[in-house]
Protein backbone atom coordinates (compact mmCIF):
# COMPACT_ATOMS: atom_id res chain seq x y z
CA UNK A 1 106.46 63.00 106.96
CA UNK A 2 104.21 62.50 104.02
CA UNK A 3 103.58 65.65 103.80
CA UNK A 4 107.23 66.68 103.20
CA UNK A 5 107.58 64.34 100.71
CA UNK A 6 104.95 64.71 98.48
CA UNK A 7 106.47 68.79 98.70
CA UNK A 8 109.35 67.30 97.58
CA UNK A 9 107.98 65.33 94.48
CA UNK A 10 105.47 68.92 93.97
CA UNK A 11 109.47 71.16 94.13
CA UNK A 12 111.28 68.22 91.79
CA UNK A 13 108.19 68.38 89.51
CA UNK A 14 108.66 71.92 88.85
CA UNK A 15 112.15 72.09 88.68
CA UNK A 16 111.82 69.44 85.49
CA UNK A 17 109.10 71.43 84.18
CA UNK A 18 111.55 74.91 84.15
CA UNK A 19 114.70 72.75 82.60
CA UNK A 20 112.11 71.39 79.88
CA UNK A 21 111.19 74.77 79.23
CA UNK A 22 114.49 75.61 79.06
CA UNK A 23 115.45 73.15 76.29
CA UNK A 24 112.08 73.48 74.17
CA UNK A 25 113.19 77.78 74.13
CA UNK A 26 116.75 76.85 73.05
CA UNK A 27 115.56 74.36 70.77
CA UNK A 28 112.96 76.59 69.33
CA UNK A 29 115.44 79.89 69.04
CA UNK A 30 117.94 77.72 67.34
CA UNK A 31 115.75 75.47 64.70
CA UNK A 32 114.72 79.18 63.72
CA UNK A 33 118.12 80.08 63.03
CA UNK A 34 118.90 76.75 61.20
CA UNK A 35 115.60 76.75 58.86
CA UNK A 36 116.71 80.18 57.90
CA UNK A 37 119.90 79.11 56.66
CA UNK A 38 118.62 76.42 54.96
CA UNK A 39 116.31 78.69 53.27
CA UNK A 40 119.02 80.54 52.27
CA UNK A 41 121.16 78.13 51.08
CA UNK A 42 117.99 75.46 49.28
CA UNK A 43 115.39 77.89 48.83
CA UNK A 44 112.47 77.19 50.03
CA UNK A 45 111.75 74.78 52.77
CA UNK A 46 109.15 71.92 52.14
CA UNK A 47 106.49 72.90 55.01
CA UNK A 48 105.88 68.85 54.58
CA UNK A 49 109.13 68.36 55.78
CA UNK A 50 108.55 71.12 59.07
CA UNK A 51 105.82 69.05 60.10
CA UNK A 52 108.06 66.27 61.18
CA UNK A 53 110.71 68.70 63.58
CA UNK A 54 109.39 69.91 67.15
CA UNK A 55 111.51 72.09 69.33
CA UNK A 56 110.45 68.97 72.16
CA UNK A 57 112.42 66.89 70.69
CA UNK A 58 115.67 66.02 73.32
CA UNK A 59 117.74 62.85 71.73
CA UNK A 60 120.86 65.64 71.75
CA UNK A 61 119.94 65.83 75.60
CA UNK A 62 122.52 64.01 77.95
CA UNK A 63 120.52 64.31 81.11
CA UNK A 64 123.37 62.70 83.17
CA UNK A 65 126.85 63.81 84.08
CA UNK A 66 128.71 66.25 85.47
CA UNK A 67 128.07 70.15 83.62
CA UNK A 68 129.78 73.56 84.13
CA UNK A 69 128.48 76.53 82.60
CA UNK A 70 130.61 79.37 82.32
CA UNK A 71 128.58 82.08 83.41
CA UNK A 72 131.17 84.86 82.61
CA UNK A 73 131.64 83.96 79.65
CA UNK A 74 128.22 83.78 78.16
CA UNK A 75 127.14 87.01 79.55
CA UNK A 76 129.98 88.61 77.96
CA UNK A 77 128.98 86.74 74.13
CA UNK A 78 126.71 88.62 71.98
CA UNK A 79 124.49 87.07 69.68
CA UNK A 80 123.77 83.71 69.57
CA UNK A 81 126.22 80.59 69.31
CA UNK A 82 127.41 79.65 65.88
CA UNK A 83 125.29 76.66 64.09
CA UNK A 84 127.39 73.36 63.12
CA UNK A 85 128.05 72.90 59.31
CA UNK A 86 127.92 69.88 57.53
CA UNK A 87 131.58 70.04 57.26
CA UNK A 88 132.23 70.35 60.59
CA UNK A 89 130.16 67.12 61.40
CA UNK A 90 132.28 64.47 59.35
């Protein structure tokens, strides 16, 4: 019986490690894309500034409720999902 669990707690252990992996290569692919417009639109970015963002950051992260993912249609997207604008935010 102990055994089993502590398999249990060793499986649920690794399925948060792959879904934290998951986020920090989303995070990562998109803060690329969103420094880049920046750039484009400021300029130059302060590197002072980069030091305080971190793809491991997960405050946009609702880790409860109910998700569907709608496999078809991602596979059939190309290209990555658009980035919010500042206009679209207010």
């Amino acid at each position: 019986m102990r055994r089993r669990h502590q398999e249990q707690q060793t499986e649920q252990a690794l399925c948060l490690s792959l879904v934290t992996n998951a986020i920090i290569t989303w995070n990562t692919a998109y803060l690329e894309l969103a420094l880049e417009r920046l750039s484009q639109r400021c300029g130059r970015v302060d590197p002072d500034l980069l030091a305080h963002i971190s793809p491991a950051l997960m405050e946009h992260i609702n880790p409860y409720g109910t998700y569907e993912f709608p496999v078809e249609a991602e596979y059939a997207r190309t290209g990555y999902r658009p980035l919010r604008t500042v206009e679209a935010e207010g």
